[in-house]
Protein backbone atom coordinates (compact mmCIF):
# COMPACT_ATOMS: atom_id res chain seq x y z
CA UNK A 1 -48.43 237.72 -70.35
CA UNK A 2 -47.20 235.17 -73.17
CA UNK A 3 -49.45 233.98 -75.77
CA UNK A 4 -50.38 230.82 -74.26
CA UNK A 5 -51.09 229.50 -78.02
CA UNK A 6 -53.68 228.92 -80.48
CA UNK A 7 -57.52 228.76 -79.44
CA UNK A 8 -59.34 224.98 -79.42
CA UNK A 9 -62.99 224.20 -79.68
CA UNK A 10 -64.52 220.93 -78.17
CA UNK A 11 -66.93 219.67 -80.26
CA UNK A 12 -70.09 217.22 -79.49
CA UNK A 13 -68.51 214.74 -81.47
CA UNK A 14 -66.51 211.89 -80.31
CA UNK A 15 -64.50 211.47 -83.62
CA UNK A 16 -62.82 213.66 -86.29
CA UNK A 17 -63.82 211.91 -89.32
CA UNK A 18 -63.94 213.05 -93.13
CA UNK A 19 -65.73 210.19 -94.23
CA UNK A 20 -68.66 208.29 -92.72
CA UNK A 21 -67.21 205.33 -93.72
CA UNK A 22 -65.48 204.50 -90.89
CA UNK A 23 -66.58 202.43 -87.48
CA UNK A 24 -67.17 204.71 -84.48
CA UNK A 25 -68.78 204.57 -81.46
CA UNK A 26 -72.22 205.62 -81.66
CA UNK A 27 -73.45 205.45 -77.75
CA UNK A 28 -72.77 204.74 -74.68
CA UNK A 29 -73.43 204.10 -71.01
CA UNK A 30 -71.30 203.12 -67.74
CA UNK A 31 -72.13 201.33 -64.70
CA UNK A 32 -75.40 200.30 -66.53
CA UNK A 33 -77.56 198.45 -63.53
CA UNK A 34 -78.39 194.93 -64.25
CA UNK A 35 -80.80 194.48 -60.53
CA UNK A 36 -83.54 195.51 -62.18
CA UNK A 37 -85.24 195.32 -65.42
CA UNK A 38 -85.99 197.87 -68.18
CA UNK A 39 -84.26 200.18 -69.92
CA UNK A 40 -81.21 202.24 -69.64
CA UNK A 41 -81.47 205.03 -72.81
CA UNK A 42 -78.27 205.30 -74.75
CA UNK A 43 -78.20 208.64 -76.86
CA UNK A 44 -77.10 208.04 -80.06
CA UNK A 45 -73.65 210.50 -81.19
CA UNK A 46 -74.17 212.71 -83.57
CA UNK A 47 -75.72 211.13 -86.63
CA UNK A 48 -78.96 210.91 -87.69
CA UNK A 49 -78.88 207.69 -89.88
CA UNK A 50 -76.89 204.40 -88.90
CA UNK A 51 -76.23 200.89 -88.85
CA UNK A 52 -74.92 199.21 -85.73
CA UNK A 53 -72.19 196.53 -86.16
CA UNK A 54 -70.91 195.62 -82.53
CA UNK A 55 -72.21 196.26 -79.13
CA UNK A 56 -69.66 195.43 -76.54
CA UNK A 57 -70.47 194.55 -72.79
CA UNK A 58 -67.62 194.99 -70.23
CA UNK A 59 -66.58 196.19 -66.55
CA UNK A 60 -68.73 193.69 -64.76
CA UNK A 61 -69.13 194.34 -61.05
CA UNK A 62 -69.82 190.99 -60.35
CA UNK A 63 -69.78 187.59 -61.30
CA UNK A 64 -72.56 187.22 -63.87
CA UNK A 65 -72.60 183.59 -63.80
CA UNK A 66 -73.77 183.10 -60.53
CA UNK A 67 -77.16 182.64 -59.25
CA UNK A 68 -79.89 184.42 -61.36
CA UNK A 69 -78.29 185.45 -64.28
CA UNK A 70 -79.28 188.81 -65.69
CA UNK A 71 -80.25 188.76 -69.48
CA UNK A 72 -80.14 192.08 -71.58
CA UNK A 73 -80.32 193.33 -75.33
CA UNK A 74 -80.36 196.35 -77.04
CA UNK A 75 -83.53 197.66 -78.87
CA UNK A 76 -84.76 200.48 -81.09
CA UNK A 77 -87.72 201.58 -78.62
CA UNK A 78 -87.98 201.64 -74.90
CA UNK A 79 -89.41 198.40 -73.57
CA UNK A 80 -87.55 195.87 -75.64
CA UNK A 81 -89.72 197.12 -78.91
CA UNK A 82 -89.30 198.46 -82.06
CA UNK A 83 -85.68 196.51 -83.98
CA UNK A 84 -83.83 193.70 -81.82
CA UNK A 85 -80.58 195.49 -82.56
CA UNK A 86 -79.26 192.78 -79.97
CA UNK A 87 -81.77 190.27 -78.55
CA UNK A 88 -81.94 189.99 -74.81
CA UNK A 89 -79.31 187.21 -74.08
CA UNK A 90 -77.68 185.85 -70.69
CA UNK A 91 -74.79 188.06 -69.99
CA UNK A 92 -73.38 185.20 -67.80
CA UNK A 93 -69.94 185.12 -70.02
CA UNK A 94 -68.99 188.50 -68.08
CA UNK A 95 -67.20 186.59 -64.88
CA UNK A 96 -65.24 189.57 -64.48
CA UNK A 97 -64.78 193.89 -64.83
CA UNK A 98 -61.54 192.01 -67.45
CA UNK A 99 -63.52 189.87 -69.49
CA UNK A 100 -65.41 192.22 -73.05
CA UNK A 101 -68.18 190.35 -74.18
CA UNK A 102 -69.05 191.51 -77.85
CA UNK A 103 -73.14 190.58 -78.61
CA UNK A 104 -74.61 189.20 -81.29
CA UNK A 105 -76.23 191.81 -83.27
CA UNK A 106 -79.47 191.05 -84.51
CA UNK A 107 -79.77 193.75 -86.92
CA UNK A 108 -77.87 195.77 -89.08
CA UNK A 109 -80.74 197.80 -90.33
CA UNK A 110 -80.44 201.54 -90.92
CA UNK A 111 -81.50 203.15 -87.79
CA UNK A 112 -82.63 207.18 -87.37
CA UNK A 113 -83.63 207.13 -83.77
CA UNK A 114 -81.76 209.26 -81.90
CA UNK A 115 -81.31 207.18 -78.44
CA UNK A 116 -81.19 202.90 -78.36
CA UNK A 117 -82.37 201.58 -75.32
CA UNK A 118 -80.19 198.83 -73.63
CA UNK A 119 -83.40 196.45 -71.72
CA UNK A 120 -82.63 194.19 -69.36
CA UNK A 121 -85.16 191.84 -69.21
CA UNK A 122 -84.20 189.46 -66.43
CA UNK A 123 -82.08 191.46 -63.82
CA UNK A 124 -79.67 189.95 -61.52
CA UNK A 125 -80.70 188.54 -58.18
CA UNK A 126 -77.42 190.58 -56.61
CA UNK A 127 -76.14 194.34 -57.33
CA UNK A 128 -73.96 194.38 -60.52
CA UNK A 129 -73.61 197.09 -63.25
CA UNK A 130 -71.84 197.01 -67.10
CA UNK A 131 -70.86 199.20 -69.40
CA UNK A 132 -72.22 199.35 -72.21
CA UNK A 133 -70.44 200.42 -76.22
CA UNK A 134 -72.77 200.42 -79.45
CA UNK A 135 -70.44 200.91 -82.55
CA UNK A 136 -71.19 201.08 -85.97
CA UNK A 137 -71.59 203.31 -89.26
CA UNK A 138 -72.93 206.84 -89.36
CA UNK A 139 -74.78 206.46 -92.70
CA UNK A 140 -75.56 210.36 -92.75
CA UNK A 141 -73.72 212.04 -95.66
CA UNK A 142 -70.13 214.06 -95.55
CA UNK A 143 -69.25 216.46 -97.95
């Protein structure tokens, strides 16, 4: 049997970086419900200190600007507590699984949690799910 070439390893880690000064995506979630409030928990990648930057919205199932429109945010602790990373806000901009909304983050403090919770605090009055991208700076040090 031929060699069938050199040996890989997966890692944990959604990036190959040598610095932590770069921008990476530091959680995630798909087809996040929005018909029915609370949280969904994101665990946070690899990194034990951070600051967020951006947390995009995206892939809407449905129309978001019809009748009761869901509001969401991302927080620090499970039932919108601890840091307002994101407020809750209408998502009623996402008309469409095309259309990325990117929120206004609240908070750029250093964060050491190891899961954000994305709360939604006024859920649709239909069936529709997002998902859900937190990016930002792993502020742990890299030798």
């Amino acid at each position: 049997m031929a060699n069938p070439g050199p040996a890989t390893t997966v890692a944990n880690h959604p990036q190959v970086l040598g610095s932590n000064q770069a921008l990476r995506l530091l959680a995630s979630a798909q087809s996040v419900s929005l018909a029915v409030t609370g949280d969904t928990v994101l665990p946070v990648l690899n990194t034990s200190s951070y600051s967020v930057s951006n947390v995009i919205v995206t892939n809407a199932s449905a129309n978001l600007s019809t009748a009761t429109v869901p509001l969401a945010g991302v927080f620090s602790a499970p039932g919108a507590s601890g840091t307002a990373i994101v407020a809750n806000a209408s998502l009623s901009a996402l008309t469409s699984a095309s259309v990325v909304s990117q929120r206004t983050v609240a908070s750029t403090a250093a964060q050491t949690g190891q899961n954000v919770y994305f709360n939604v605090g006024t859920a649709a009055s239909y069936p529709a799910t997002v998902d859900v991208f937190v990016y930002g700076y792993d502020l742990t040090f890299q030798p």
